[in-house]
PDB file of N, CA and C in Angstrom:
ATOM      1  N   UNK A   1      97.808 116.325  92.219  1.00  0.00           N
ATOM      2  CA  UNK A   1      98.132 116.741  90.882  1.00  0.00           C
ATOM      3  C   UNK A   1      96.898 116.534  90.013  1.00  0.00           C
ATOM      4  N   UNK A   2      96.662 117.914  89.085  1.00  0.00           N
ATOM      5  CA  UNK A   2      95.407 117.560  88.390  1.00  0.00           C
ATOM      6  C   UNK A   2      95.495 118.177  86.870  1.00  0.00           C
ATOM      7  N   UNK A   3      95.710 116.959  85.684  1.00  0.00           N
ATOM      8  CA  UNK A   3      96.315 117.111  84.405  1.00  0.00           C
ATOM      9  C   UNK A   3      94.961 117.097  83.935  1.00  0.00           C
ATOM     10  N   UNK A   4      94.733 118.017  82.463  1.00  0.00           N
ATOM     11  CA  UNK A   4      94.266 117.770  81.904  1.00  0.00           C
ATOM     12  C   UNK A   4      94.634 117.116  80.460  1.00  0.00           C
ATOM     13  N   UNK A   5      95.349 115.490  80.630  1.00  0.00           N
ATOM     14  CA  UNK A   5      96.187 115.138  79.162  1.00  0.00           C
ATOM     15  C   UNK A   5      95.851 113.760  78.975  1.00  0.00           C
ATOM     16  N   UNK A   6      95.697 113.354  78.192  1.00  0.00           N
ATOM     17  CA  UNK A   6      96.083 111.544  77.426  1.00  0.00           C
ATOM     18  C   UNK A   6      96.341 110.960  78.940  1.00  0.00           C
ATOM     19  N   UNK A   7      95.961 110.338  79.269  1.00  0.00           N
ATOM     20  CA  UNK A   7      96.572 109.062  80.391  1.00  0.00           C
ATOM     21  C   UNK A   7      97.210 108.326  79.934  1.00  0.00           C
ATOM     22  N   UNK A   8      97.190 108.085  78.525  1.00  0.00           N
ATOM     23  CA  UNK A   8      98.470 106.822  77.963  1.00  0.00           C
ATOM     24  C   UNK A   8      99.587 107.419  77.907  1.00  0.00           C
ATOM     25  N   UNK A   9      99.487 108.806  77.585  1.00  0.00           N
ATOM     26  CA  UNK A   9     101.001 109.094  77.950  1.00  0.00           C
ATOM     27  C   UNK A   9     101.459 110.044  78.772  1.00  0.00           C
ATOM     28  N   UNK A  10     100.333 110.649  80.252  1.00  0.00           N
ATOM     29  CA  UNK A  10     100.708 111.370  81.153  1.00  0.00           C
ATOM     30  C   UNK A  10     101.600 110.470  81.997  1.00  0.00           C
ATOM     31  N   UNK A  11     100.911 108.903  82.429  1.00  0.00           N
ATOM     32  CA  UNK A  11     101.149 108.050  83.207  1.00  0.00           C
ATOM     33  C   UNK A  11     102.493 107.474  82.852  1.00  0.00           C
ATOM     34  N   UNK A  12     102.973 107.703  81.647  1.00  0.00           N
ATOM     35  CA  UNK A  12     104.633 106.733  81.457  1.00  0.00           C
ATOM     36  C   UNK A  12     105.642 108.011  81.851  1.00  0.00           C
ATOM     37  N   UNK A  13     104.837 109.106  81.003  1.00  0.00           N
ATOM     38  CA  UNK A  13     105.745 110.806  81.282  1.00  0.00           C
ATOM     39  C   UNK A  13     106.229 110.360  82.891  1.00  0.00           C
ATOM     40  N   UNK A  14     104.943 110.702  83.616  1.00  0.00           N
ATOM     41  CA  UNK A  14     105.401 111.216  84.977  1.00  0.00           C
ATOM     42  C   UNK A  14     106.122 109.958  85.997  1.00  0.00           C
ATOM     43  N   UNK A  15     106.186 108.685  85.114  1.00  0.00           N
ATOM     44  CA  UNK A  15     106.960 107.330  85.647  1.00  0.00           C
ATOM     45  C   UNK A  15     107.918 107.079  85.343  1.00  0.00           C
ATOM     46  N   UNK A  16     108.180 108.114  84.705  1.00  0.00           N
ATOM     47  CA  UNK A  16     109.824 108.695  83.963  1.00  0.00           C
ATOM     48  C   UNK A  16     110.242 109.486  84.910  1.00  0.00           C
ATOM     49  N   UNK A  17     109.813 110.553  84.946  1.00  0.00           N
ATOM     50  CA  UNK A  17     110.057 111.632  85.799  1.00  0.00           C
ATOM     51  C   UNK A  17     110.026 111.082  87.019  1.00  0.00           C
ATOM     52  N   UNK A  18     109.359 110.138  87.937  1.00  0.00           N
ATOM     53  CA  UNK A  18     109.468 110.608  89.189  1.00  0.00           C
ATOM     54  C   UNK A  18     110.521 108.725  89.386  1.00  0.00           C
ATOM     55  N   UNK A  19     110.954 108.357  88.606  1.00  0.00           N
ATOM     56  CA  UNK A  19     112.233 107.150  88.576  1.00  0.00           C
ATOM     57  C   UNK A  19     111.343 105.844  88.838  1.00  0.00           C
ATOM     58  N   UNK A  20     110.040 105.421  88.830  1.00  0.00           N
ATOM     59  CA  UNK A  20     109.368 104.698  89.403  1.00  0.00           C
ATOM     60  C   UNK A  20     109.840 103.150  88.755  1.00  0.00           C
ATOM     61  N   UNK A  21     109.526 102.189  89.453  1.00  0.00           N
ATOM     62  CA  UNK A  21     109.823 100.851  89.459  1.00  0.00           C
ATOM     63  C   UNK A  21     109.084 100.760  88.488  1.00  0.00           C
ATOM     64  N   UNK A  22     107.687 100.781  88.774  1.00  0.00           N
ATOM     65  CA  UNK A  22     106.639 100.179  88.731  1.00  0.00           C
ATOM     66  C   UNK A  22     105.184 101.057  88.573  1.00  0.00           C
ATOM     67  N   UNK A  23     104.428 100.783  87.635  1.00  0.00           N
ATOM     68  CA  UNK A  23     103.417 101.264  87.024  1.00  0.00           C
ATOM     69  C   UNK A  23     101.944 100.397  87.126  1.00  0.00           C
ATOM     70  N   UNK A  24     101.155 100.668  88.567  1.00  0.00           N
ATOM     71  CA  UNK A  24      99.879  99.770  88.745  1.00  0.00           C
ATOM     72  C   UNK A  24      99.082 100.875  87.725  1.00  0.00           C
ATOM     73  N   UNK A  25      97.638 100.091  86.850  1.00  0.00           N
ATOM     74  CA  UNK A  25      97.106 100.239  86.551  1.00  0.00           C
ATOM     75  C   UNK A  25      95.823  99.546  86.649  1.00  0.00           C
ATOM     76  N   UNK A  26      94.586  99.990  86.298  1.00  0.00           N
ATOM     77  CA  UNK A  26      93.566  99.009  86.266  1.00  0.00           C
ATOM     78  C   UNK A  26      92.783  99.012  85.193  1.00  0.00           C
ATOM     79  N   UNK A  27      91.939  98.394  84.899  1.00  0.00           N
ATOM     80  CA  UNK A  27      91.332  98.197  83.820  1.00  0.00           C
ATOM     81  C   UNK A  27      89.761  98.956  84.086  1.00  0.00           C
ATOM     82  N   UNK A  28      89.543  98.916  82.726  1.00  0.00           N
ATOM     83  CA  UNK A  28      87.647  99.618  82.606  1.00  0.00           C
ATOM     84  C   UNK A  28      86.853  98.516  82.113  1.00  0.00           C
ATOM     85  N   UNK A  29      85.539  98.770  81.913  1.00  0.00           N
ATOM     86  CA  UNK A  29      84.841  98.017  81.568  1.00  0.00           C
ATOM     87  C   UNK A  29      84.143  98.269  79.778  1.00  0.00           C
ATOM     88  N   UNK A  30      85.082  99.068  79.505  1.00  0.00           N
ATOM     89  CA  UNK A  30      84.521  99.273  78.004  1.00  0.00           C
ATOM     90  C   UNK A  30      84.441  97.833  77.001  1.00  0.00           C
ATOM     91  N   UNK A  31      83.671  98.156  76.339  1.00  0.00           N
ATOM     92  CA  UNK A  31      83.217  97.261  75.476  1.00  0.00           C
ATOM     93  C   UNK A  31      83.958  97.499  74.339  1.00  0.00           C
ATOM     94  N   UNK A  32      84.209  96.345  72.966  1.00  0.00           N
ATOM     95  CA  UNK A  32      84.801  96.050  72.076  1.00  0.00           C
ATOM     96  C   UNK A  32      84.980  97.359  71.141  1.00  0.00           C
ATOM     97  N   UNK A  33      83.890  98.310  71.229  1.00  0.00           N
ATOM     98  CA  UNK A  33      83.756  99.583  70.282  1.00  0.00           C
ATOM     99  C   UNK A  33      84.744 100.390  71.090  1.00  0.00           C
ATOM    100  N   UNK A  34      84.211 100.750  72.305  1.00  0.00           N
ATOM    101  CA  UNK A  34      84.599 101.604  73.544  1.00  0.00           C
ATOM    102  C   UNK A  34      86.403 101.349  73.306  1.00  0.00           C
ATOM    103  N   UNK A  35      86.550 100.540  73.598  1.00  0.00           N
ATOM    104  CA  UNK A  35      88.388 100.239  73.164  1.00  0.00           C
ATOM    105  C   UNK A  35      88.626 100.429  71.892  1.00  0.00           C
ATOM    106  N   UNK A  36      87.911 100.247  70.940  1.00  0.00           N
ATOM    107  CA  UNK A  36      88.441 100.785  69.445  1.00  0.00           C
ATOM    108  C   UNK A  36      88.584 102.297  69.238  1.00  0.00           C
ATOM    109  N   UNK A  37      87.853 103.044  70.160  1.00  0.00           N
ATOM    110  CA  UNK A  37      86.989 104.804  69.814  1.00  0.00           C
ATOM    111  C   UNK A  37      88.132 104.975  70.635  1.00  0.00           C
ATOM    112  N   UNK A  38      88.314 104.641  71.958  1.00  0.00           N
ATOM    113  CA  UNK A  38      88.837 105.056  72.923  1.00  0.00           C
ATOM    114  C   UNK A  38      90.619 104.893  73.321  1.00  0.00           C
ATOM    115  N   UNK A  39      90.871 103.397  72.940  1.00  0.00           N
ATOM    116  CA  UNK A  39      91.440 102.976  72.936  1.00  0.00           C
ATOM    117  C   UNK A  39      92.042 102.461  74.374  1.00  0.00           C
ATOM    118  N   UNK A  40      92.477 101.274  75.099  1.00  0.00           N
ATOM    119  CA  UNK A  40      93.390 100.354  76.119  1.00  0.00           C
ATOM    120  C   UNK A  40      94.345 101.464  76.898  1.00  0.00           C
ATOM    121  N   UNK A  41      93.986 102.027  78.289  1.00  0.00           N
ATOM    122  CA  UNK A  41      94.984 102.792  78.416  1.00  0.00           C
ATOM    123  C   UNK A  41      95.984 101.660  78.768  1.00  0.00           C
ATOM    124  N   UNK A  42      95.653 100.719  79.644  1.00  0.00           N
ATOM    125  CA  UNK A  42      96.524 100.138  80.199  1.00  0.00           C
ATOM    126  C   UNK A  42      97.216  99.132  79.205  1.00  0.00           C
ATOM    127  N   UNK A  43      97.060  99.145  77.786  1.00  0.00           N
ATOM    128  CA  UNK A  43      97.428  97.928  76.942  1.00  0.00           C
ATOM    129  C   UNK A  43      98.790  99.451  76.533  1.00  0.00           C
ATOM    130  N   UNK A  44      98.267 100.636  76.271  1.00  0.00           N
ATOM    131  CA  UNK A  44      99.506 101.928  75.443  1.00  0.00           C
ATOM    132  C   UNK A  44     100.066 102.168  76.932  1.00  0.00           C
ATOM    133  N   UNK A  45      99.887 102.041  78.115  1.00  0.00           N
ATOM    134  CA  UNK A  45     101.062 101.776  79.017  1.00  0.00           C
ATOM    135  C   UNK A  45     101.827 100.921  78.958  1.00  0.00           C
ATOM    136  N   UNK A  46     101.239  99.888  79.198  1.00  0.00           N
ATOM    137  CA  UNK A  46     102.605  98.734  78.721  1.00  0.00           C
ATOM    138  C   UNK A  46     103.126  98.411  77.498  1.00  0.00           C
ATOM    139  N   UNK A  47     102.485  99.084  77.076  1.00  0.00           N
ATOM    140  CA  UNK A  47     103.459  99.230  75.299  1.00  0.00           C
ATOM    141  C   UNK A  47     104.767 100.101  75.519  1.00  0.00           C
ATOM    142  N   UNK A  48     104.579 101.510  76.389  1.00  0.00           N
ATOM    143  CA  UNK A  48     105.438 102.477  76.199  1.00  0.00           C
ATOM    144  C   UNK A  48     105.785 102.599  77.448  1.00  0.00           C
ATOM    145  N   UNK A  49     105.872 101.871  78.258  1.00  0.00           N
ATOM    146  CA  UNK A  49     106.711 102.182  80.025  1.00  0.00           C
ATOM    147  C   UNK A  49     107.538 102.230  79.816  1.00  0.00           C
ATOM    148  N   UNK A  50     108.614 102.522  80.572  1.00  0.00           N
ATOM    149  CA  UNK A  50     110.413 102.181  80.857  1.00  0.00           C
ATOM    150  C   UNK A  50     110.290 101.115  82.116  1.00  0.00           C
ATOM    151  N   UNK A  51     109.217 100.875  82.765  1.00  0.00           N
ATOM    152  CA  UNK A  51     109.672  99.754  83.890  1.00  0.00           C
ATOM    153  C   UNK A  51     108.095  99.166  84.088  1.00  0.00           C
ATOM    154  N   UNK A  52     108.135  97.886  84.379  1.00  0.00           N
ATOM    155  CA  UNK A  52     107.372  97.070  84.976  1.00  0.00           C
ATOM    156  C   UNK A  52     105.951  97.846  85.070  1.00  0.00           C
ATOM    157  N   UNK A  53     104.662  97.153  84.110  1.00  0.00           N
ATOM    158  CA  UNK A  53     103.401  97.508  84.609  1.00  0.00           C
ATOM    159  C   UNK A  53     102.319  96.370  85.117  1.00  0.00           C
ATOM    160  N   UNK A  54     102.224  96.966  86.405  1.00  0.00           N
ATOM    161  CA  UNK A  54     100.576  96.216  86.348  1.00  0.00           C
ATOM    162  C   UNK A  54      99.147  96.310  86.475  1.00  0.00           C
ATOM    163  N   UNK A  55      99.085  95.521  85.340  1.00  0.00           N
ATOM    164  CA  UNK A  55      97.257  95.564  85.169  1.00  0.00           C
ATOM    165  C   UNK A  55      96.787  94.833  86.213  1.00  0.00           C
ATOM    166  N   UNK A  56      95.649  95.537  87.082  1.00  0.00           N
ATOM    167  CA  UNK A  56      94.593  95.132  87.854  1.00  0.00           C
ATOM    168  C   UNK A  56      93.166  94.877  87.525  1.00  0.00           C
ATOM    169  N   UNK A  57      92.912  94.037  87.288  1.00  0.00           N
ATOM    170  CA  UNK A  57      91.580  93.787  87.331  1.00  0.00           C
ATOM    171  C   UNK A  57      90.539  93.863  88.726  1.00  0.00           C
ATOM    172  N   UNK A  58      89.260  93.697  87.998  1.00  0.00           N
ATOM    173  CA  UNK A  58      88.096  93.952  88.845  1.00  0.00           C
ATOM    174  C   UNK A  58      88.218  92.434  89.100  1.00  0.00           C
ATOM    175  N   UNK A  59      87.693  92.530  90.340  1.00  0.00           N
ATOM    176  CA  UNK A  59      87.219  90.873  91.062  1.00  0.00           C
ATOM    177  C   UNK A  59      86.112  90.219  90.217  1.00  0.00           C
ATOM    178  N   UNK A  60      85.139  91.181  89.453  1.00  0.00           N
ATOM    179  CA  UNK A  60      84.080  90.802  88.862  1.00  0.00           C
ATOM    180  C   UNK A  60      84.441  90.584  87.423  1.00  0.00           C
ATOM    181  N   UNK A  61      85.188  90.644  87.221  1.00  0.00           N
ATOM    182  CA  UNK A  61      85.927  90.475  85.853  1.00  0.00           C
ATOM    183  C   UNK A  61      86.308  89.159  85.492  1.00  0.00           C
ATOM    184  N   UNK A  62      86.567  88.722  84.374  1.00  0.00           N
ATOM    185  CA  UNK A  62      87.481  87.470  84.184  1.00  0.00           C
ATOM    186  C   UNK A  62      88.551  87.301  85.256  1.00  0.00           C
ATOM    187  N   UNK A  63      88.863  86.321  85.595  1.00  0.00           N
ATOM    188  CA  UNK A  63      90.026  85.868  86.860  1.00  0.00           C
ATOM    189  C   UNK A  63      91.407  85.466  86.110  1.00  0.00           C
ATOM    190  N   UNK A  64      91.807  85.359  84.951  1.00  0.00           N
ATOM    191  CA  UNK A  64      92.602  85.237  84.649  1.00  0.00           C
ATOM    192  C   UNK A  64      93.622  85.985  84.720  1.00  0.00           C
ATOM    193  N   UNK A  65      94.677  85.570  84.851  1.00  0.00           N
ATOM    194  CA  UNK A  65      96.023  86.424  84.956  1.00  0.00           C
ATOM    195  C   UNK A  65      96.222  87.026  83.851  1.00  0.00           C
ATOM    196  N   UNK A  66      96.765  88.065  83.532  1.00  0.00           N
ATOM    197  CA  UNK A  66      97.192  88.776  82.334  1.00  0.00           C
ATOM    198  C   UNK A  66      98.861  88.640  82.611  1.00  0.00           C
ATOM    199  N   UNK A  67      99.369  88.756  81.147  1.00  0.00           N
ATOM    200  CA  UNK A  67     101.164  88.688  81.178  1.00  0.00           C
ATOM    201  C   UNK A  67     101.156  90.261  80.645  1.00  0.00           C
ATOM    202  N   UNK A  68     102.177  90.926  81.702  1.00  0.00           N
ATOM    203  CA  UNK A  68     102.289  92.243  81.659  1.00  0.00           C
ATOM    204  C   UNK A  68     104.153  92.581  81.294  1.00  0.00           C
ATOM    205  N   UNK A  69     104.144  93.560  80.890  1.00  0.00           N
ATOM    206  CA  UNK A  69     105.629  93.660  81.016  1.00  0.00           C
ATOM    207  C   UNK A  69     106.349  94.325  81.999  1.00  0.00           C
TER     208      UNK A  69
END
């Protein structure tokens, strides 16, 4: 499948549509501007899912756990 739309809200659309549990996502490496211009896909996924998301991080990333919904 090849959309040309928003990922913050192709990815909840079609996790609607296809009944899904569960919503993996991962994270980018944008910087503090880059998320302001751009904006968190994975922060407006778990804002607007109907079920369970998770954020993946990079190994090279902070190691901390994130609380997801």
């Amino acid at each position: 499948m090849i959309e040309e739309r928003d990922p913050k809200h192709l990815l909840v659309e079609k996790a609607k549509d296809w009944e899904a549990d569960c919503i993996f996502v991962g994270t980018s490496s944008l910087d503090a501007l880059g998320r302001l211009l751009v904006g968190s896909v994975s922060s407006a996924v778990v804002a607007r899912a109907h079920c369970s998301v998770e954020v993946v991080r990079d190994r090279a990333e902070d190691s901390a756990v994130d609380v997801v919904a």
